[in-house]
PDB file of N, CA and C in Angstrom:
ATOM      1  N   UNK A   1      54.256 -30.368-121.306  1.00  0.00           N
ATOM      2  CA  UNK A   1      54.316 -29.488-122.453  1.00  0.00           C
ATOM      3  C   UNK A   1      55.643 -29.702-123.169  1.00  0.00           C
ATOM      4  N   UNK A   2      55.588 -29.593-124.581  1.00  0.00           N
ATOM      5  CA  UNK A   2      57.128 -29.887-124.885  1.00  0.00           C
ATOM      6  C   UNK A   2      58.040 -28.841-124.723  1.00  0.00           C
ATOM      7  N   UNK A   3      57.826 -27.139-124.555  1.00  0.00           N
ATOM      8  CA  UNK A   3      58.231 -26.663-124.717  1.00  0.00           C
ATOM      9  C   UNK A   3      59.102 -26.051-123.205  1.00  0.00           C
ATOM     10  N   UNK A   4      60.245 -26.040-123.903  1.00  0.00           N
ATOM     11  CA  UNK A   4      60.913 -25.689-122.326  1.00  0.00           C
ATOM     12  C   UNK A   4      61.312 -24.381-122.152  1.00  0.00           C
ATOM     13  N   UNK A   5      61.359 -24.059-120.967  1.00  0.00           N
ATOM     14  CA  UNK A   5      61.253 -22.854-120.536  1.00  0.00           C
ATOM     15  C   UNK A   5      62.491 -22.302-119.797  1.00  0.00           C
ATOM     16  N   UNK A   6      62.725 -21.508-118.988  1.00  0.00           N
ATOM     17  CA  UNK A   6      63.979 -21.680-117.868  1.00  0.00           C
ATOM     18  C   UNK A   6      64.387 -22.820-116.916  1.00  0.00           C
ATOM     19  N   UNK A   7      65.359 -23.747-117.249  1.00  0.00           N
ATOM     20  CA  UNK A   7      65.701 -24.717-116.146  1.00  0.00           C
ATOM     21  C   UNK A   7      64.807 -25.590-116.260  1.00  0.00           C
ATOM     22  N   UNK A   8      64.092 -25.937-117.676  1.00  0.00           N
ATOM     23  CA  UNK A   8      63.965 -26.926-118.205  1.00  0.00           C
ATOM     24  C   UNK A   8      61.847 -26.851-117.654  1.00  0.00           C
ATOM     25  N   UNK A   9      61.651 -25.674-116.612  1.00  0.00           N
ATOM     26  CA  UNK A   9      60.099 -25.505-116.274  1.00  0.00           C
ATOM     27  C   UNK A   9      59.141 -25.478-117.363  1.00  0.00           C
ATOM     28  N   UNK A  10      58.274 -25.333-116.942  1.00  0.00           N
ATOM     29  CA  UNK A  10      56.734 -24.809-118.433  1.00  0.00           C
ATOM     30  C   UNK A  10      56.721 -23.690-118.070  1.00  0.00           C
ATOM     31  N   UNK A  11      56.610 -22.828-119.036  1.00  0.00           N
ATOM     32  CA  UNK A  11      56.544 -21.556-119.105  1.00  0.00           C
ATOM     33  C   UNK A  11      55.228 -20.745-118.410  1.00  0.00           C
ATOM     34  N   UNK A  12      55.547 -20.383-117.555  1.00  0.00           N
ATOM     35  CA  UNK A  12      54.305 -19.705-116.685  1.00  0.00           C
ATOM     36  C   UNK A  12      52.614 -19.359-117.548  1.00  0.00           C
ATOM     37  N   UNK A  13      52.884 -18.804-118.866  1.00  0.00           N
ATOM     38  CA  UNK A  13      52.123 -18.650-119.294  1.00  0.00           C
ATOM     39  C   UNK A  13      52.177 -19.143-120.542  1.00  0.00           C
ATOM     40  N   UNK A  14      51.637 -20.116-120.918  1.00  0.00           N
ATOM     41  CA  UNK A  14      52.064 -20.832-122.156  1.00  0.00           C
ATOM     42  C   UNK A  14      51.415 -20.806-123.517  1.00  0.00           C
ATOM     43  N   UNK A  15      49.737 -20.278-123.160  1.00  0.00           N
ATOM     44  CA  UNK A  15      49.515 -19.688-124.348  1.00  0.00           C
ATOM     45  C   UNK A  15      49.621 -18.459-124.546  1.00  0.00           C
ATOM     46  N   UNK A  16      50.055 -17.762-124.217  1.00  0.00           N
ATOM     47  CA  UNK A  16      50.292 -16.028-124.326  1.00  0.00           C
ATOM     48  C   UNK A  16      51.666 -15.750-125.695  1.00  0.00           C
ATOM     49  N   UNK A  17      50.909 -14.721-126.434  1.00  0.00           N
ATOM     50  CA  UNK A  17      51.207 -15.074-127.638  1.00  0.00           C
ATOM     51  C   UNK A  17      51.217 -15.931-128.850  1.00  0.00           C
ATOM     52  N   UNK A  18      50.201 -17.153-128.529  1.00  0.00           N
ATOM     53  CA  UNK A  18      49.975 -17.738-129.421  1.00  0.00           C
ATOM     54  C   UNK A  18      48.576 -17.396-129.911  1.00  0.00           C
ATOM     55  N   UNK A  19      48.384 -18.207-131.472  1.00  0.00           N
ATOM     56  CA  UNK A  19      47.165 -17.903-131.923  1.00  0.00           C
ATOM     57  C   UNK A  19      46.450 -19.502-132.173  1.00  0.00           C
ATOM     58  N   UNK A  20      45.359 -18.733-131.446  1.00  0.00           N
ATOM     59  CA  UNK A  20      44.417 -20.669-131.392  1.00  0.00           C
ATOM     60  C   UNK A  20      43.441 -20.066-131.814  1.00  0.00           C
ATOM     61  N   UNK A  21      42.426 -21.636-132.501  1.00  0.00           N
ATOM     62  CA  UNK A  21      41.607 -21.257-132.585  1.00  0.00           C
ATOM     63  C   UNK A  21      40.840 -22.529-132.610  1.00  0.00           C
ATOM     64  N   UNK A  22      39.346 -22.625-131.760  1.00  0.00           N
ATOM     65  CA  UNK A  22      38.638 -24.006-131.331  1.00  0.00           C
ATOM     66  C   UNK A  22      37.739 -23.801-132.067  1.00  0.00           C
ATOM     67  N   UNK A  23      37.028 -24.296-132.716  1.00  0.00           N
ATOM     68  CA  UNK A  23      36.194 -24.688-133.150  1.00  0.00           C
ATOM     69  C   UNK A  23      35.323 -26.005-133.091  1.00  0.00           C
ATOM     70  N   UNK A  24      34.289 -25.884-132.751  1.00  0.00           N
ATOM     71  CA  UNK A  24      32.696 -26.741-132.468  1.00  0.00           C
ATOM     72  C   UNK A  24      31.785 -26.787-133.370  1.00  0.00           C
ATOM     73  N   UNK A  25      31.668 -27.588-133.637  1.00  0.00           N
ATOM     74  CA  UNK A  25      30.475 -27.826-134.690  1.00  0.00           C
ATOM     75  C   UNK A  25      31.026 -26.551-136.209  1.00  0.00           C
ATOM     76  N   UNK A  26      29.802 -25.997-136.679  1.00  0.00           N
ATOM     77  CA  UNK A  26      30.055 -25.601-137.863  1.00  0.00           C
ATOM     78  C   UNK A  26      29.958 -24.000-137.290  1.00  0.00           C
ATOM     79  N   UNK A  27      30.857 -23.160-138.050  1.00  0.00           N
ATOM     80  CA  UNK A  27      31.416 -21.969-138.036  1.00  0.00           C
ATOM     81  C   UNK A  27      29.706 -21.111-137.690  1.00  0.00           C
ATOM     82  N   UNK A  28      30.039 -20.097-136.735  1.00  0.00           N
ATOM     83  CA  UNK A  28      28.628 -19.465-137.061  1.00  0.00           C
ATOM     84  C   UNK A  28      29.149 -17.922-138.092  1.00  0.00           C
ATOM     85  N   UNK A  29      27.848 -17.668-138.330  1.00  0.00           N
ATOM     86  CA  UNK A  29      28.424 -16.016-139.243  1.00  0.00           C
ATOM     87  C   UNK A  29      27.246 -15.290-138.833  1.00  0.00           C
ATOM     88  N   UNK A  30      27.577 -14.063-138.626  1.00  0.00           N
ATOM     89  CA  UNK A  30      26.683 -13.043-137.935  1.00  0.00           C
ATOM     90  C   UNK A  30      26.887 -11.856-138.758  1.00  0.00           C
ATOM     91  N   UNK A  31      25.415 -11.549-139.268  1.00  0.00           N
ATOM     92  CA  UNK A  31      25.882 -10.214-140.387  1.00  0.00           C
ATOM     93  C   UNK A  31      25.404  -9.225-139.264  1.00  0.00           C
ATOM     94  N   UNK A  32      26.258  -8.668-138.924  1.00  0.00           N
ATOM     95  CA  UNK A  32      25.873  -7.522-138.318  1.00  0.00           C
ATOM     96  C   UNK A  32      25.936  -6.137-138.594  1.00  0.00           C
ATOM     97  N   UNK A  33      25.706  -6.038-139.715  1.00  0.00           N
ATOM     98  CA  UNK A  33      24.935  -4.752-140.050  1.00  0.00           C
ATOM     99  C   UNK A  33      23.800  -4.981-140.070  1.00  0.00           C
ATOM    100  N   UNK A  34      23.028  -6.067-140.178  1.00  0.00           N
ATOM    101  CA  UNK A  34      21.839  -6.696-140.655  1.00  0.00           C
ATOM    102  C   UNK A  34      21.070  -6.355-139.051  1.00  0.00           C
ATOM    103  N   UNK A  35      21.945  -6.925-138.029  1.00  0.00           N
ATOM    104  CA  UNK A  35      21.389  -7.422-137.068  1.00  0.00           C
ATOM    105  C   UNK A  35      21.747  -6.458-136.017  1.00  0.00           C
ATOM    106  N   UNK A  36      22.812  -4.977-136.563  1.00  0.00           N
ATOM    107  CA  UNK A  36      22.763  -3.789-136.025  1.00  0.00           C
ATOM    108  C   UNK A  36      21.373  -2.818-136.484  1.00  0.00           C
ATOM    109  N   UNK A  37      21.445  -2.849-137.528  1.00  0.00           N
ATOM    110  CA  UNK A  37      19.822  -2.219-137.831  1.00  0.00           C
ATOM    111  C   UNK A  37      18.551  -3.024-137.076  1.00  0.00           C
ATOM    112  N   UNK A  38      18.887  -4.233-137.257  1.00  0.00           N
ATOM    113  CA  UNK A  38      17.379  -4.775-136.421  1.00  0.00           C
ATOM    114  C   UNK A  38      17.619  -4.360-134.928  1.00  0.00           C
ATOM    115  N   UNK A  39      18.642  -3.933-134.144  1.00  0.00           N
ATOM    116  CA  UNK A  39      18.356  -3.839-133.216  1.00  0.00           C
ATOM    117  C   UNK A  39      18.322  -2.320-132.617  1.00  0.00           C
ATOM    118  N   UNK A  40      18.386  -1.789-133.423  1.00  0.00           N
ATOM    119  CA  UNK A  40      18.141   0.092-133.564  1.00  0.00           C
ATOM    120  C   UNK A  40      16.794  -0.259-133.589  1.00  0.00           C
ATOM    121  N   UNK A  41      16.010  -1.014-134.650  1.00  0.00           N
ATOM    122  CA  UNK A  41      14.666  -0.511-134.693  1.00  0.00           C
ATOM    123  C   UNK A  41      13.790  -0.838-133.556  1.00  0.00           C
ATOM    124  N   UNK A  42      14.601  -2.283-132.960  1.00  0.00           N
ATOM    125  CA  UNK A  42      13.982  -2.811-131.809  1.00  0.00           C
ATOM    126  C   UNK A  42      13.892  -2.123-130.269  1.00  0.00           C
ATOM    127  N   UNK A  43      14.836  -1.727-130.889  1.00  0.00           N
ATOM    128  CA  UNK A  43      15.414  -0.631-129.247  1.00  0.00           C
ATOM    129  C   UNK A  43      14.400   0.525-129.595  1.00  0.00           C
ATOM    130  N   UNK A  44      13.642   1.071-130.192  1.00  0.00           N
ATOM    131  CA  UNK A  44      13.143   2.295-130.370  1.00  0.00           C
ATOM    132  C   UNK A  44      11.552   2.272-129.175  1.00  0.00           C
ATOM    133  N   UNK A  45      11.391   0.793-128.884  1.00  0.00           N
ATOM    134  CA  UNK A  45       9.875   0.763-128.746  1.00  0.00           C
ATOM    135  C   UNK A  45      10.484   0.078-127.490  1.00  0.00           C
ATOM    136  N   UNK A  46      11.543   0.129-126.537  1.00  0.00           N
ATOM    137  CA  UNK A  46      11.732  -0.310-125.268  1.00  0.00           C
ATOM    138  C   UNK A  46      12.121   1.051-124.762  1.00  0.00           C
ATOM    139  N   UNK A  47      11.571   0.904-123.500  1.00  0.00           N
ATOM    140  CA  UNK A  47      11.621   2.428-122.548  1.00  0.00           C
ATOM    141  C   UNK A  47      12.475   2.071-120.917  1.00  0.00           C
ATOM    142  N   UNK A  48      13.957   1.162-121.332  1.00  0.00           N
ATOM    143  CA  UNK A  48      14.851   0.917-120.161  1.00  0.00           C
ATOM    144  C   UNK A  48      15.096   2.391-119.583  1.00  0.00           C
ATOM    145  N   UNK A  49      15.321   2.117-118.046  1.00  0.00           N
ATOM    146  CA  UNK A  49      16.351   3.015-117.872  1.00  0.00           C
ATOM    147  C   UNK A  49      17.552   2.680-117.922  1.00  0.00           C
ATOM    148  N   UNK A  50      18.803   3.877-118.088  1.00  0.00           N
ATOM    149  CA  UNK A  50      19.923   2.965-118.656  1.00  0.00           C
ATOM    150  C   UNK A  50      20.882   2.984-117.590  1.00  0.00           C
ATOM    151  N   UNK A  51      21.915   1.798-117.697  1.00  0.00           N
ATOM    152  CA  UNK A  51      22.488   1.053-116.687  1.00  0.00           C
ATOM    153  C   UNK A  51      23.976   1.591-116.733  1.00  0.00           C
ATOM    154  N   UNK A  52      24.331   2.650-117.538  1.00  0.00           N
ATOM    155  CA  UNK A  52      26.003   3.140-117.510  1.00  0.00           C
ATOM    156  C   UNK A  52      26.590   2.487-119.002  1.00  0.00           C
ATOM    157  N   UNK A  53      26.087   1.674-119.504  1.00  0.00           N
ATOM    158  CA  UNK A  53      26.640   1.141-120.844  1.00  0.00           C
ATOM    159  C   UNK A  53      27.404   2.307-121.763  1.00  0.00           C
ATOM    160  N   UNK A  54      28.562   1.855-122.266  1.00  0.00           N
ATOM    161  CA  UNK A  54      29.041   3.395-123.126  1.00  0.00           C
ATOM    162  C   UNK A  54      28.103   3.669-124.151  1.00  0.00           C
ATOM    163  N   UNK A  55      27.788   4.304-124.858  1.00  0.00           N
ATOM    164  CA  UNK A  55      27.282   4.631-125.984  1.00  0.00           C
ATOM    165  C   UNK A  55      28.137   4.879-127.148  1.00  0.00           C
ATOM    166  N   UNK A  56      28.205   3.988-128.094  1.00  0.00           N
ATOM    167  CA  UNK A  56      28.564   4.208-129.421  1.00  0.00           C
ATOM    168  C   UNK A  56      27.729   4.612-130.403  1.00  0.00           C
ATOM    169  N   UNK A  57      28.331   5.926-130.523  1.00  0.00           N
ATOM    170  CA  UNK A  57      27.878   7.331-131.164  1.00  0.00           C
ATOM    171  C   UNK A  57      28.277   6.884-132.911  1.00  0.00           C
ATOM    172  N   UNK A  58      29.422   6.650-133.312  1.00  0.00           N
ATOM    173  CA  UNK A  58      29.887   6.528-134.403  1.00  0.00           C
ATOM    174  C   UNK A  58      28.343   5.428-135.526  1.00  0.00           C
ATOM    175  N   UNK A  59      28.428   4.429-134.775  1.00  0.00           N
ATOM    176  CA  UNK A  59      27.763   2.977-135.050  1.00  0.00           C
ATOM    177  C   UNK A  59      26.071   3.495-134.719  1.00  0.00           C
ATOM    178  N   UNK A  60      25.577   4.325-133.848  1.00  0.00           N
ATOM    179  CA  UNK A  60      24.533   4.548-133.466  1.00  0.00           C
ATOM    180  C   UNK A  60      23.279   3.724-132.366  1.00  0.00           C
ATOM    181  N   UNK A  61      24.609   3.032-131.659  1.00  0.00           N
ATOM    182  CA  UNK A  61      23.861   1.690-130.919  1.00  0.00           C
ATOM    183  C   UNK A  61      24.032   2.479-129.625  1.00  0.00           C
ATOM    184  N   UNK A  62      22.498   2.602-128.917  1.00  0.00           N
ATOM    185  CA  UNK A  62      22.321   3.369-127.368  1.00  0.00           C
ATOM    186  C   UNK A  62      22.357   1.818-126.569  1.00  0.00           C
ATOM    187  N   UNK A  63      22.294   2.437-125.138  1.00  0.00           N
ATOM    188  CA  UNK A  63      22.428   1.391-124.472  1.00  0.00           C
ATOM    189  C   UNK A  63      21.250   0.367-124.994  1.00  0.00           C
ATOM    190  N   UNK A  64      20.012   0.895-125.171  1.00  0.00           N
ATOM    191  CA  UNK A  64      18.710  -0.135-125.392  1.00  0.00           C
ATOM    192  C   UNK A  64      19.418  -1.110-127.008  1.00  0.00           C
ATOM    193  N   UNK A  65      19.854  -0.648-128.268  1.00  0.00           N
ATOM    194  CA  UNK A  65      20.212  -1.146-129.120  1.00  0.00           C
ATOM    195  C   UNK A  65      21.278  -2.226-128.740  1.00  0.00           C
ATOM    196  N   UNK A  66      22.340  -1.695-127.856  1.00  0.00           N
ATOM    197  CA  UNK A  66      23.134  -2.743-127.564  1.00  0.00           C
ATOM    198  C   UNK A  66      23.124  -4.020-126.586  1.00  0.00           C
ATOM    199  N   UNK A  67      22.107  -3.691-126.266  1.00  0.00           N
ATOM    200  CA  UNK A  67      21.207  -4.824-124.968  1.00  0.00           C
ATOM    201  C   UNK A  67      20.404  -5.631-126.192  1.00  0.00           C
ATOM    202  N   UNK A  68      19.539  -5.348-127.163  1.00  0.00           N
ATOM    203  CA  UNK A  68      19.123  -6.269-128.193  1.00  0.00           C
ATOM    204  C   UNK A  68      20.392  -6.606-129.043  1.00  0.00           C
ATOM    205  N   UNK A  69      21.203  -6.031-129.194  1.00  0.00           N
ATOM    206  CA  UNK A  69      21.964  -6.932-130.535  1.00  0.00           C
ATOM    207  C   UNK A  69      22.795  -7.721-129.797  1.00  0.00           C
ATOM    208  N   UNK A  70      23.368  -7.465-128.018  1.00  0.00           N
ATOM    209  CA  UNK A  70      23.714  -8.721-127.579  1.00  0.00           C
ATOM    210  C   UNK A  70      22.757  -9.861-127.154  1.00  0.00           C
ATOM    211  N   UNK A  71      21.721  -9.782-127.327  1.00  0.00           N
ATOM    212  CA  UNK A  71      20.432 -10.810-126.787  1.00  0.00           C
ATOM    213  C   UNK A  71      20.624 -11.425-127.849  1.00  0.00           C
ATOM    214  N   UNK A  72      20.294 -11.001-128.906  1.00  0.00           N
ATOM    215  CA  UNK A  72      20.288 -11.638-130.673  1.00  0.00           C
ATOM    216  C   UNK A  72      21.714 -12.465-130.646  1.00  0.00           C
ATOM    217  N   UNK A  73      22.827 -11.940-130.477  1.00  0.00           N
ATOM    218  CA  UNK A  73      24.137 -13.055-130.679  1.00  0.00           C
ATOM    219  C   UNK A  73      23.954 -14.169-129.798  1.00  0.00           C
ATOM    220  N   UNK A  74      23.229 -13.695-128.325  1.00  0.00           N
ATOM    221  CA  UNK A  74      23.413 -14.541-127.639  1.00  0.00           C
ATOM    222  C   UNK A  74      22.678 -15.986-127.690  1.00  0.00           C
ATOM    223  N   UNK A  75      21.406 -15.838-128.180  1.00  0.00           N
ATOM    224  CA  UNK A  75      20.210 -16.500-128.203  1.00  0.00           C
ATOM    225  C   UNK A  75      20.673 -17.318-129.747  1.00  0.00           C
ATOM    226  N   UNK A  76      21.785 -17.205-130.451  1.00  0.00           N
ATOM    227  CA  UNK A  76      22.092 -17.507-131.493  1.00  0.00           C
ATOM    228  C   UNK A  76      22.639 -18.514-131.052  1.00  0.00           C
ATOM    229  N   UNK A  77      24.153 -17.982-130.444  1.00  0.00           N
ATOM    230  CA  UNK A  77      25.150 -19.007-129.730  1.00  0.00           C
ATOM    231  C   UNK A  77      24.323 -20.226-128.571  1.00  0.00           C
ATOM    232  N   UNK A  78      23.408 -19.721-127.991  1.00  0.00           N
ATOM    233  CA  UNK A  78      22.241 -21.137-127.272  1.00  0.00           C
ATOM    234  C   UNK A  78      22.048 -21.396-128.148  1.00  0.00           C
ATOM    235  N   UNK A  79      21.318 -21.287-128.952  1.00  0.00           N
ATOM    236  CA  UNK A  79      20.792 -22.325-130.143  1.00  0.00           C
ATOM    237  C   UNK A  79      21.767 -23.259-130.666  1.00  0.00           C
ATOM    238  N   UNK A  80      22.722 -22.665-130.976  1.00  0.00           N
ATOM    239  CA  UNK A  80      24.047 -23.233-131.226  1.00  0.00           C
ATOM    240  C   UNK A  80      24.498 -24.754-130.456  1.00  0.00           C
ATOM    241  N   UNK A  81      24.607 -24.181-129.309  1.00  0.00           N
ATOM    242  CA  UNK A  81      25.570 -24.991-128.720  1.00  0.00           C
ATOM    243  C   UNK A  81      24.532 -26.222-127.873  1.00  0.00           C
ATOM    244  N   UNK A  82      22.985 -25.694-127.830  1.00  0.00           N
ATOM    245  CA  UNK A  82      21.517 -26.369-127.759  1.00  0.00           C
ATOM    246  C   UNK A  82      21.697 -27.432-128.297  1.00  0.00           C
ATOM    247  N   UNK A  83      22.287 -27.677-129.647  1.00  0.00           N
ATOM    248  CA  UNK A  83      21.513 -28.230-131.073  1.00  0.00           C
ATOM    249  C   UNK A  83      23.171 -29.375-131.029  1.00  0.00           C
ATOM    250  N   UNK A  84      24.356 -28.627-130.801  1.00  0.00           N
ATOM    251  CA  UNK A  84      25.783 -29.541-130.601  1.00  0.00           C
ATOM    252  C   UNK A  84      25.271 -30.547-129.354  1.00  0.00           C
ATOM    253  N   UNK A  85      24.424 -30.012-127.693  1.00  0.00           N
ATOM    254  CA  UNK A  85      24.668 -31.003-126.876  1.00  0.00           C
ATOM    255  C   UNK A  85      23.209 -31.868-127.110  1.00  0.00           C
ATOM    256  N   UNK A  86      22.277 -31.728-127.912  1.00  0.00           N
ATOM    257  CA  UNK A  86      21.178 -32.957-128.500  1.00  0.00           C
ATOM    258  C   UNK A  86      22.171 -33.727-129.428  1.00  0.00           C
ATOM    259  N   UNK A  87      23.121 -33.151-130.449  1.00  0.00           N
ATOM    260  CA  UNK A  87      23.691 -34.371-130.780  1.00  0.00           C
ATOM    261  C   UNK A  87      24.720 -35.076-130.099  1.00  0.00           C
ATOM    262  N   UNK A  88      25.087 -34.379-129.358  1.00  0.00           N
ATOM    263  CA  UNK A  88      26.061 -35.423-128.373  1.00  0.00           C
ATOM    264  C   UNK A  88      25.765 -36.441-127.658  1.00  0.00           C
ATOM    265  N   UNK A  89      24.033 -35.876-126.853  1.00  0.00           N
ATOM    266  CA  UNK A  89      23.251 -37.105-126.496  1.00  0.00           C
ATOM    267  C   UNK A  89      22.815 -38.009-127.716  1.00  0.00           C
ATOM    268  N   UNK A  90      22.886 -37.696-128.911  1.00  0.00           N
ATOM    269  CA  UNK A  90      22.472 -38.464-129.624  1.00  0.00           C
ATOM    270  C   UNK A  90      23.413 -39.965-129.826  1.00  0.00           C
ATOM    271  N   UNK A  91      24.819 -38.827-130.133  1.00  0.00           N
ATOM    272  CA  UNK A  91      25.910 -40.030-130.144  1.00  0.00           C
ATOM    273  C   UNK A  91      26.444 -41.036-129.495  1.00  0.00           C
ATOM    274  N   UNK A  92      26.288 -40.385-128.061  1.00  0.00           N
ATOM    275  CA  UNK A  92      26.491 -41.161-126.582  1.00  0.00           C
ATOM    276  C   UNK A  92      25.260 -42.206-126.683  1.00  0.00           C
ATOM    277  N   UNK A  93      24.237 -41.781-127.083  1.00  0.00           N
ATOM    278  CA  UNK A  93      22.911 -43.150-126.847  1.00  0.00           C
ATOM    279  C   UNK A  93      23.283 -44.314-128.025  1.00  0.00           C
ATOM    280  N   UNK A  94      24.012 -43.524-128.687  1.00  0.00           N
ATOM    281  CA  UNK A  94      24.335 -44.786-129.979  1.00  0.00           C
ATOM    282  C   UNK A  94      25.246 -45.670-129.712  1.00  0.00           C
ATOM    283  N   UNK A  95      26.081 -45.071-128.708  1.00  0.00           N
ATOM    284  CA  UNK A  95      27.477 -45.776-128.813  1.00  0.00           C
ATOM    285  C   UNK A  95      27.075 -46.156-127.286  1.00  0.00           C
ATOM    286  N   UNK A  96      26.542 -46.184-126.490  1.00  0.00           N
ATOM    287  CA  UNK A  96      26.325 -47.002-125.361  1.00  0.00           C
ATOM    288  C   UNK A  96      25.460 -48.469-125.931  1.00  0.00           C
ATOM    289  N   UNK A  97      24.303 -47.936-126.914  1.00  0.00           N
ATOM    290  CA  UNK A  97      23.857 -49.100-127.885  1.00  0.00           C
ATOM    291  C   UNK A  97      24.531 -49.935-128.178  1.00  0.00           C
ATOM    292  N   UNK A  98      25.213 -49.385-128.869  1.00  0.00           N
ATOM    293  CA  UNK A  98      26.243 -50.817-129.943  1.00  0.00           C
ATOM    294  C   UNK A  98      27.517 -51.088-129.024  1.00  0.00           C
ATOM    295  N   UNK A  99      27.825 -50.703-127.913  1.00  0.00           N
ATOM    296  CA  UNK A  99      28.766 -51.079-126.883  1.00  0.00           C
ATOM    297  C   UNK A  99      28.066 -52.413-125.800  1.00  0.00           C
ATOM    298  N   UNK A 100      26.714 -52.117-126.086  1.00  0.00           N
ATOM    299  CA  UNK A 100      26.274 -53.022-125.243  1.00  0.00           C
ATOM    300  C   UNK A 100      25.493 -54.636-125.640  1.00  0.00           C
ATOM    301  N   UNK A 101      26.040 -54.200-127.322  1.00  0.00           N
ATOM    302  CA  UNK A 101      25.897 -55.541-127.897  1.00  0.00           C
ATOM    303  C   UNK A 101      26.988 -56.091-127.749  1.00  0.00           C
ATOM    304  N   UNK A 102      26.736 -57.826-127.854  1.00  0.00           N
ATOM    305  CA  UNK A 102      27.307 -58.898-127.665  1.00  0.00           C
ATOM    306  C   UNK A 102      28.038 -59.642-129.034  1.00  0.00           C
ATOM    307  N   UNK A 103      29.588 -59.681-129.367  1.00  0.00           N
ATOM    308  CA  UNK A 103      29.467 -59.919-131.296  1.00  0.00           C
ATOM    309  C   UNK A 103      29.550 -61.792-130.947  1.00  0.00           C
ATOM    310  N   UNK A 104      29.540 -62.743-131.715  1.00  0.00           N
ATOM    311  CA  UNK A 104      29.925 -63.732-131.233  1.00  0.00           C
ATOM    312  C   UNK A 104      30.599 -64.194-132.696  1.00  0.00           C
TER     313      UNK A 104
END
């Protein structure tokens, strides 16, 4: 690391306090008001019992609402990251291709 610490060490914790940010493929965006209402309405017609989840009263998401609107982000982010590792196999089959030609 370049950054030195006491007596010339790496600093025990070296990203703490910094701001990163990774990015993969293309940015996702999640309207979630959109996808807080869809999951109020969805939650209305499931009959869980509930598991201790807090309830946010303000926002109006019960435990059943907040079990669909994290399914919905989640099933987003698979798709996501689904669709990044088909093209990775895509790229890897290309470049093992043309690695395994001969130029003369």
């Amino acid at each position: 690391m370049p950054e030195s610490f006491l007596f010339g060490r790496r600093p025990p914790f070296p990203l703490c306090n910094k701001s990163i940010n990774i990015v993969i493929g293309e940015p996702m965006e999640f309207n979630l008001p959109k996808m807080t209402q869809m999951a109020i309405s969805m939650s209305r017609n499931l009959h869980n019992p509930t598991r201790g989840w807090p309830v946010l009263s303000p926002s109006g998401l019960d435990e059943a609402a907040q079990r669909c609107l994290y399914t919905s982000i989640s099933e987003q982010i698979h798709t996501s990251m689904e669709s990044l590792r088909s093209l990775s196999k895509k790229l890897s089959g290309a470049k093992s291709l043309n690695s395994g030609q001969v130029e003369e």
